[in-house]
N, C-alpha and C. Protein backbone atom coordinates (compact mmCIF):
# COMPACT_ATOMS: atom_id res chain seq x y z
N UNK A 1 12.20 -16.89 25.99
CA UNK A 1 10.84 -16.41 25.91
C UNK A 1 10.86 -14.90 25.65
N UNK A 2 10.32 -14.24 24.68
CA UNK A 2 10.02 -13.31 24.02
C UNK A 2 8.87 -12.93 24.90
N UNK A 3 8.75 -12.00 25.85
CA UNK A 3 7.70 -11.67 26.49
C UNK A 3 6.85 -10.04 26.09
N UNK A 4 6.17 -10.06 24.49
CA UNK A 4 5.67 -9.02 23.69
C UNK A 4 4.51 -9.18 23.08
N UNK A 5 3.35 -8.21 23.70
CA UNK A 5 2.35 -8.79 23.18
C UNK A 5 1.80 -7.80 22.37
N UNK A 6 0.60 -8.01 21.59
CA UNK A 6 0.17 -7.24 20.45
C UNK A 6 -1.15 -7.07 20.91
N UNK A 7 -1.21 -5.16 20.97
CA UNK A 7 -2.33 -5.02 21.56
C UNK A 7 -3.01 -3.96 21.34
N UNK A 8 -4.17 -3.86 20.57
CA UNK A 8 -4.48 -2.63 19.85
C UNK A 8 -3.76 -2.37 18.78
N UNK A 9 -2.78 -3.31 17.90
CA UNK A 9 -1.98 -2.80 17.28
C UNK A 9 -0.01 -2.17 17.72
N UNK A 10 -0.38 -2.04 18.35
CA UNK A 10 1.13 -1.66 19.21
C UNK A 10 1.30 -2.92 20.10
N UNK A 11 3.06 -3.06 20.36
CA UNK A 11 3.46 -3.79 20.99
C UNK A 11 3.76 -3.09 22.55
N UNK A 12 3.89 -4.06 23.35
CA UNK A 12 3.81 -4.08 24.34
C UNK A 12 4.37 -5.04 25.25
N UNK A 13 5.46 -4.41 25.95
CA UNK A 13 6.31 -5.22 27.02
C UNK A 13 5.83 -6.16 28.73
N UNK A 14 5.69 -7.43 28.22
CA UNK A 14 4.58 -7.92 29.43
C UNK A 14 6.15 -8.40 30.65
N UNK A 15 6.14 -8.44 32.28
CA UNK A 15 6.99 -8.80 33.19
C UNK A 15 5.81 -9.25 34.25
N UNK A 16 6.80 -10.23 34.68
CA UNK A 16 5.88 -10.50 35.85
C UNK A 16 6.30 -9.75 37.28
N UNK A 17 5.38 -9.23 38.14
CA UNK A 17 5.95 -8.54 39.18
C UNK A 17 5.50 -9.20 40.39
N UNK A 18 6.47 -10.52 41.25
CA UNK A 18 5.98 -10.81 41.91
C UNK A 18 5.46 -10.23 43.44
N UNK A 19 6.04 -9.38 43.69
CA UNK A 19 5.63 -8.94 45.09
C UNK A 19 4.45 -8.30 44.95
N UNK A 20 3.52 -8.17 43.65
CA UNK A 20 1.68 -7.74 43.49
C UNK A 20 1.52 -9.14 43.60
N UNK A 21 2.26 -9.80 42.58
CA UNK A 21 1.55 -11.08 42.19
C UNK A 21 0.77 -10.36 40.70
N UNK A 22 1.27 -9.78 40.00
CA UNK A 22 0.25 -9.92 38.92
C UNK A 22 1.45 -9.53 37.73
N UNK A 23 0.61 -9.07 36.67
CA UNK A 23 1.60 -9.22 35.13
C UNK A 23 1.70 -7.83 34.77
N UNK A 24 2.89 -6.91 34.63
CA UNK A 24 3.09 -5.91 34.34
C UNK A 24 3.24 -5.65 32.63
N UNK A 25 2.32 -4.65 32.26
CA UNK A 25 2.12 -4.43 30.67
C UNK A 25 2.69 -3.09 30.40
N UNK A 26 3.47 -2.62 29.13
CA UNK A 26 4.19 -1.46 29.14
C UNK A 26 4.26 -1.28 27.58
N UNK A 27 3.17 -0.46 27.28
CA UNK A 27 3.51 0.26 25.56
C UNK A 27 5.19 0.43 24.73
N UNK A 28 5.55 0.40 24.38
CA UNK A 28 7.01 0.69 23.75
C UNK A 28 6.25 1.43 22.55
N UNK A 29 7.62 2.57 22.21
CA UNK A 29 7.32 3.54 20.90
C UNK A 29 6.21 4.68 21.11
N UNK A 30 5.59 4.67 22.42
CA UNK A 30 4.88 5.83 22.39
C UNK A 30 5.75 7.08 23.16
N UNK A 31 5.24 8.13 23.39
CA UNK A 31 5.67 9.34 23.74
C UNK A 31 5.32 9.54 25.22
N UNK A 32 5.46 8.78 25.94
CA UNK A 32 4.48 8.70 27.34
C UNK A 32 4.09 7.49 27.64
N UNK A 33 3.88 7.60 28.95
CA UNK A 33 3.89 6.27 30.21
C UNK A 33 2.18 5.91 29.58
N UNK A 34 2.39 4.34 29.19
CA UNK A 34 0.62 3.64 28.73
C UNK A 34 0.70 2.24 29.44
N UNK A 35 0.84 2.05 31.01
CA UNK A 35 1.04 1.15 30.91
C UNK A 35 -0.10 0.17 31.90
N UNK A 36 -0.13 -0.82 32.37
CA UNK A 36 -1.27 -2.09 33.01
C UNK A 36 -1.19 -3.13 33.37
N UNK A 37 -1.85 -3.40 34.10
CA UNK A 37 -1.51 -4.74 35.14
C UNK A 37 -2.58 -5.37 35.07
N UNK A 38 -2.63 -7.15 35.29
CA UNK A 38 -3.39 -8.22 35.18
C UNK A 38 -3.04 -9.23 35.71
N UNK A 39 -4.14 -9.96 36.43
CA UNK A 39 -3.13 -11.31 36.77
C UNK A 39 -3.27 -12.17 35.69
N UNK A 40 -3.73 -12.21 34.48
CA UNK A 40 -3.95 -13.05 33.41
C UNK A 40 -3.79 -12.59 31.88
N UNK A 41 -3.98 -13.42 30.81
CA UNK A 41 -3.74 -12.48 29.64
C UNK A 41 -4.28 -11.97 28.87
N UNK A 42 -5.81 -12.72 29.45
CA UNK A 42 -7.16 -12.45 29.01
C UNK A 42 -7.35 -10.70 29.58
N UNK A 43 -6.90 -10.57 31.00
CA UNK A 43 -6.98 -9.17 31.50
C UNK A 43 -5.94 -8.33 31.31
N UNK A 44 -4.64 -8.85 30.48
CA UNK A 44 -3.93 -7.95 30.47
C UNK A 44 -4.25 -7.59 28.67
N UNK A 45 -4.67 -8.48 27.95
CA UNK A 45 -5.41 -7.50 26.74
C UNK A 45 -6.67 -6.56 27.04
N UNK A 46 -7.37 -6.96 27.87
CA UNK A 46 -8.82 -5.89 28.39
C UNK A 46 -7.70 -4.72 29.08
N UNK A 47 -7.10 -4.59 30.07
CA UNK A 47 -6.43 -3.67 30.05
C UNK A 47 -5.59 -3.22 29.46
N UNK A 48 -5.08 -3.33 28.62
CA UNK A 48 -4.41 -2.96 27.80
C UNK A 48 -4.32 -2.19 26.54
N UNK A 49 -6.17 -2.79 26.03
CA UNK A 49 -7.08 -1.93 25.54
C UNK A 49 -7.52 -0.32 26.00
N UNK A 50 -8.17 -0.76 27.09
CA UNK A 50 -8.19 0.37 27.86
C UNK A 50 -7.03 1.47 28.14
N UNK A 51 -6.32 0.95 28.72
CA UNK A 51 -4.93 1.84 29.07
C UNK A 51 -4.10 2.65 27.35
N UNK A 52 -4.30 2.23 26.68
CA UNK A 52 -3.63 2.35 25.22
C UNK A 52 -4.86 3.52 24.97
N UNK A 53 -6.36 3.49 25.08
CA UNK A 53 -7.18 3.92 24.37
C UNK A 53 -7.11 4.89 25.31
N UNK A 54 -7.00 5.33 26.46
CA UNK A 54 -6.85 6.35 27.35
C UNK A 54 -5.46 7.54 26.61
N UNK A 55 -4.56 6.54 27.04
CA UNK A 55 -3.59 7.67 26.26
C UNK A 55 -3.84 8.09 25.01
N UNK A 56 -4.15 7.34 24.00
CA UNK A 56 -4.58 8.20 22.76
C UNK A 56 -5.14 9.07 22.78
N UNK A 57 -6.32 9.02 23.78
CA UNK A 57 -7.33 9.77 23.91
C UNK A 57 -6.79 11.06 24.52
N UNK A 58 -6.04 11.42 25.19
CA UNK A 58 -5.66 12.86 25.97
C UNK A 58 -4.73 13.08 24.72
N UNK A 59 -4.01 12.09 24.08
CA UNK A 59 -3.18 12.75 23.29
C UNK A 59 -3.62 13.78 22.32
N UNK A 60 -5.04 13.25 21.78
CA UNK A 60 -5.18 13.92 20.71
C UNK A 60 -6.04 15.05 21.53
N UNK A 61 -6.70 14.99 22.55
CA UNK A 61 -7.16 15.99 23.82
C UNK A 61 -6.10 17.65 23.62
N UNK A 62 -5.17 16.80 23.76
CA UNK A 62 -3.65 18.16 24.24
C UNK A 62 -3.20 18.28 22.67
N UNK A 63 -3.35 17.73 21.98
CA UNK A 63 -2.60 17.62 20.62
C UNK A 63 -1.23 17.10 20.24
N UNK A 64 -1.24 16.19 21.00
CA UNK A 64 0.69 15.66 21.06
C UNK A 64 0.41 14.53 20.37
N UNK A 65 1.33 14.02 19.81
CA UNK A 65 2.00 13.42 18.89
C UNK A 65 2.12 12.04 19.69
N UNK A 66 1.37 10.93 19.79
CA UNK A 66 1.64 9.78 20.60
C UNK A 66 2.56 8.78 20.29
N UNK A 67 3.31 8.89 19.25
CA UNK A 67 4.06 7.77 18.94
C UNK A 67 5.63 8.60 18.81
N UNK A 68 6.61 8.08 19.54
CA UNK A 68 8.35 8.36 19.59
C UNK A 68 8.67 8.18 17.91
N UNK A 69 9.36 9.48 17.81
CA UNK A 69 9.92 9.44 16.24
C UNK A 69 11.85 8.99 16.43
N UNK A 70 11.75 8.11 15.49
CA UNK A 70 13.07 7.52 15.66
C UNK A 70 13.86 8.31 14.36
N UNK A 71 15.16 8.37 14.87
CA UNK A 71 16.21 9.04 14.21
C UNK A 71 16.55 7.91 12.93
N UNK A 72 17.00 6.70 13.43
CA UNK A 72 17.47 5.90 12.30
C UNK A 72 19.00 5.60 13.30
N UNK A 73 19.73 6.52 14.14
CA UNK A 73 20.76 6.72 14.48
C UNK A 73 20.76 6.52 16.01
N UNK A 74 21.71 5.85 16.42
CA UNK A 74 22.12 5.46 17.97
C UNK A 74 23.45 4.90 18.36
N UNK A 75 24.34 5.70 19.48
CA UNK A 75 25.77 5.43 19.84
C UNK A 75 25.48 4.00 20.86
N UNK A 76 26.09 2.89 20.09
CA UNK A 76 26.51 1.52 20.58
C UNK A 76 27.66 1.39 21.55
N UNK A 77 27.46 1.17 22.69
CA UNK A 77 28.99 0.50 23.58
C UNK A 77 29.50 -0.55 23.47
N UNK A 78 30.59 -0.65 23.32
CA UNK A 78 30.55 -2.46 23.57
C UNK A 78 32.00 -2.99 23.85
N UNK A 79 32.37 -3.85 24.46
CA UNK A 79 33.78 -4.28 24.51
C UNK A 79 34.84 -3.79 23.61
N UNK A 80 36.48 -3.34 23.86
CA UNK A 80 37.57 -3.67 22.76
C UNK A 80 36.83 -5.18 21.83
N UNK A 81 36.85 -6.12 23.10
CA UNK A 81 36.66 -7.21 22.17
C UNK A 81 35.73 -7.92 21.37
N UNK A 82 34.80 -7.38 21.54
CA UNK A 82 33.24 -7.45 20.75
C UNK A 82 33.51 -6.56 19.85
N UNK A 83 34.23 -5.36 20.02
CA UNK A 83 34.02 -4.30 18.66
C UNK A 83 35.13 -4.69 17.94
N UNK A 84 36.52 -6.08 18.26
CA UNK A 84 37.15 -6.06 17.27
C UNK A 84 36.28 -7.22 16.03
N UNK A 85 35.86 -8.59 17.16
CA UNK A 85 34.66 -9.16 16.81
C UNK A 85 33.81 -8.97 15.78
N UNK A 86 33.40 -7.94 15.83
CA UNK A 86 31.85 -7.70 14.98
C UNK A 86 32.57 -6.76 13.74
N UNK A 87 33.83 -5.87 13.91
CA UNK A 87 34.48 -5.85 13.01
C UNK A 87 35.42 -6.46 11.95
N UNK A 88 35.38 -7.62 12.23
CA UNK A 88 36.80 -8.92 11.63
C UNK A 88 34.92 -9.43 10.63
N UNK A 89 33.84 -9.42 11.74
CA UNK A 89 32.82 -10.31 11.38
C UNK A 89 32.52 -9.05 9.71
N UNK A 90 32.18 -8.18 10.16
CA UNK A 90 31.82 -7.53 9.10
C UNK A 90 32.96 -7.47 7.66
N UNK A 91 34.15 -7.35 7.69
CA UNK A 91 34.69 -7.38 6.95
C UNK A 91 34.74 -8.62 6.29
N UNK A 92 35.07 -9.77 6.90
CA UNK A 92 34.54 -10.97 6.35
C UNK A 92 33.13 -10.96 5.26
N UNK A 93 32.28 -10.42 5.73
CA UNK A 93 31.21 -10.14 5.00
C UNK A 93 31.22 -9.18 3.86
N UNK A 94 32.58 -8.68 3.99
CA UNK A 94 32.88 -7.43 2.59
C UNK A 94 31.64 -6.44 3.14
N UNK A 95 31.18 -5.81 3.82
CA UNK A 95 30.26 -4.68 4.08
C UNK A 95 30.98 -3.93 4.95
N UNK A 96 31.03 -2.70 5.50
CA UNK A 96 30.92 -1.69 6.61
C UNK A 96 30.62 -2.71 8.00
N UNK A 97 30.75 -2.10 9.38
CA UNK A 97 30.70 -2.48 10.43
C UNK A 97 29.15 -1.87 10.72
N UNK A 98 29.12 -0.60 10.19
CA UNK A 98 27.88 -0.01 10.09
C UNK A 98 26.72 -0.95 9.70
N UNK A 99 27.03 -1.43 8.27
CA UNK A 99 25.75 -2.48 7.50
C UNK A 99 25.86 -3.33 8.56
N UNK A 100 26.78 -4.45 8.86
CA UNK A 100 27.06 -5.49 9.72
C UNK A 100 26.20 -5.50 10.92
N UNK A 101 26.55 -4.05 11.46
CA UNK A 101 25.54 -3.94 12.51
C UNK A 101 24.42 -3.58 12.20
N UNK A 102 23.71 -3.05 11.30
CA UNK A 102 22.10 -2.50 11.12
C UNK A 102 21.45 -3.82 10.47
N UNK A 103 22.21 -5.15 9.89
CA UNK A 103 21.92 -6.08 9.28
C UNK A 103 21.44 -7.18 10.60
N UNK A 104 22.43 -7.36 11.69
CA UNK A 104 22.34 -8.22 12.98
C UNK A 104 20.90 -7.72 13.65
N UNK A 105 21.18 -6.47 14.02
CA UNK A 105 19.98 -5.70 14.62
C UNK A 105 18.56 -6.20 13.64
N UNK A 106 18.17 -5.61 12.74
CA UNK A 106 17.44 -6.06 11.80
C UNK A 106 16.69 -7.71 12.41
N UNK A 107 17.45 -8.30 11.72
CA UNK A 107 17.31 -10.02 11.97
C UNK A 107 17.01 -9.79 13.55
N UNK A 108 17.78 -9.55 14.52
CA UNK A 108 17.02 -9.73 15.91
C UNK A 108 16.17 -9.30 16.22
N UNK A 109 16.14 -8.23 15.65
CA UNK A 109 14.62 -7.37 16.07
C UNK A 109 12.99 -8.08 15.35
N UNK A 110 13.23 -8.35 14.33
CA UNK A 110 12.10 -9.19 13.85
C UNK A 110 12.06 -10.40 14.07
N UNK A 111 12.82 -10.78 14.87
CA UNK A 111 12.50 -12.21 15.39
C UNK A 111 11.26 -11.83 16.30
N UNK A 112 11.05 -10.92 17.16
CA UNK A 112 10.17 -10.73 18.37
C UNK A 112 8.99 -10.64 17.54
């Protein structure tokens, strides 16, 4: 289960938090904390609305820039044996480990 909902346009990371008992909502890609709680999903889009339209709103208030600018670039960890893995995998594929990996990423990421 893919737990990402679409809200206002931006996505948004939904968890359940049981010791409220209710559904925790969390902007991704902005520049700052946008986040809301619901016990349902009907209320976690009404809040979510709200909470999203708040932060925009001071953003452009203060003049900041509400959305995280991405580099393109990020240092990966990963096992000896996953990185010999994904390297045997990429060469097989005749590409870079680089493509290999921005190609996997890619495909997983638009699955959500």
């Amino acid at each position: 289960m893919i737990n990402i909902m679409q809200i206002g346009g931006q996505k948004a990371i939904v968890a359940y938090d049981p010791e409220i008992e209710m559904f925790r909502g969390e902007f991704v890609g902005l520049n700052g904390g946008a986040d809301f709680y619901a016990t349902d999903v009907a209320g976690l889009h009404r809040e979510g609305e709200q909470s999203l339209n708040v932060f925009l709103e001071e953003c452009r208030r203060r003049g900041v820039e509400p959305y995280k600018q991405y580099s393109g670039k990020f240092v990966m960890r990963l096992s000896p044996g996953a990185h010999h893995a994904a390297a045997t995998a990429a060469a097989a594929r005749g590409v870079s480990l680089n493509q290999w990996a921005a190609e996997v990423l890619e495909q997983a990421a638009v699955a959500d």
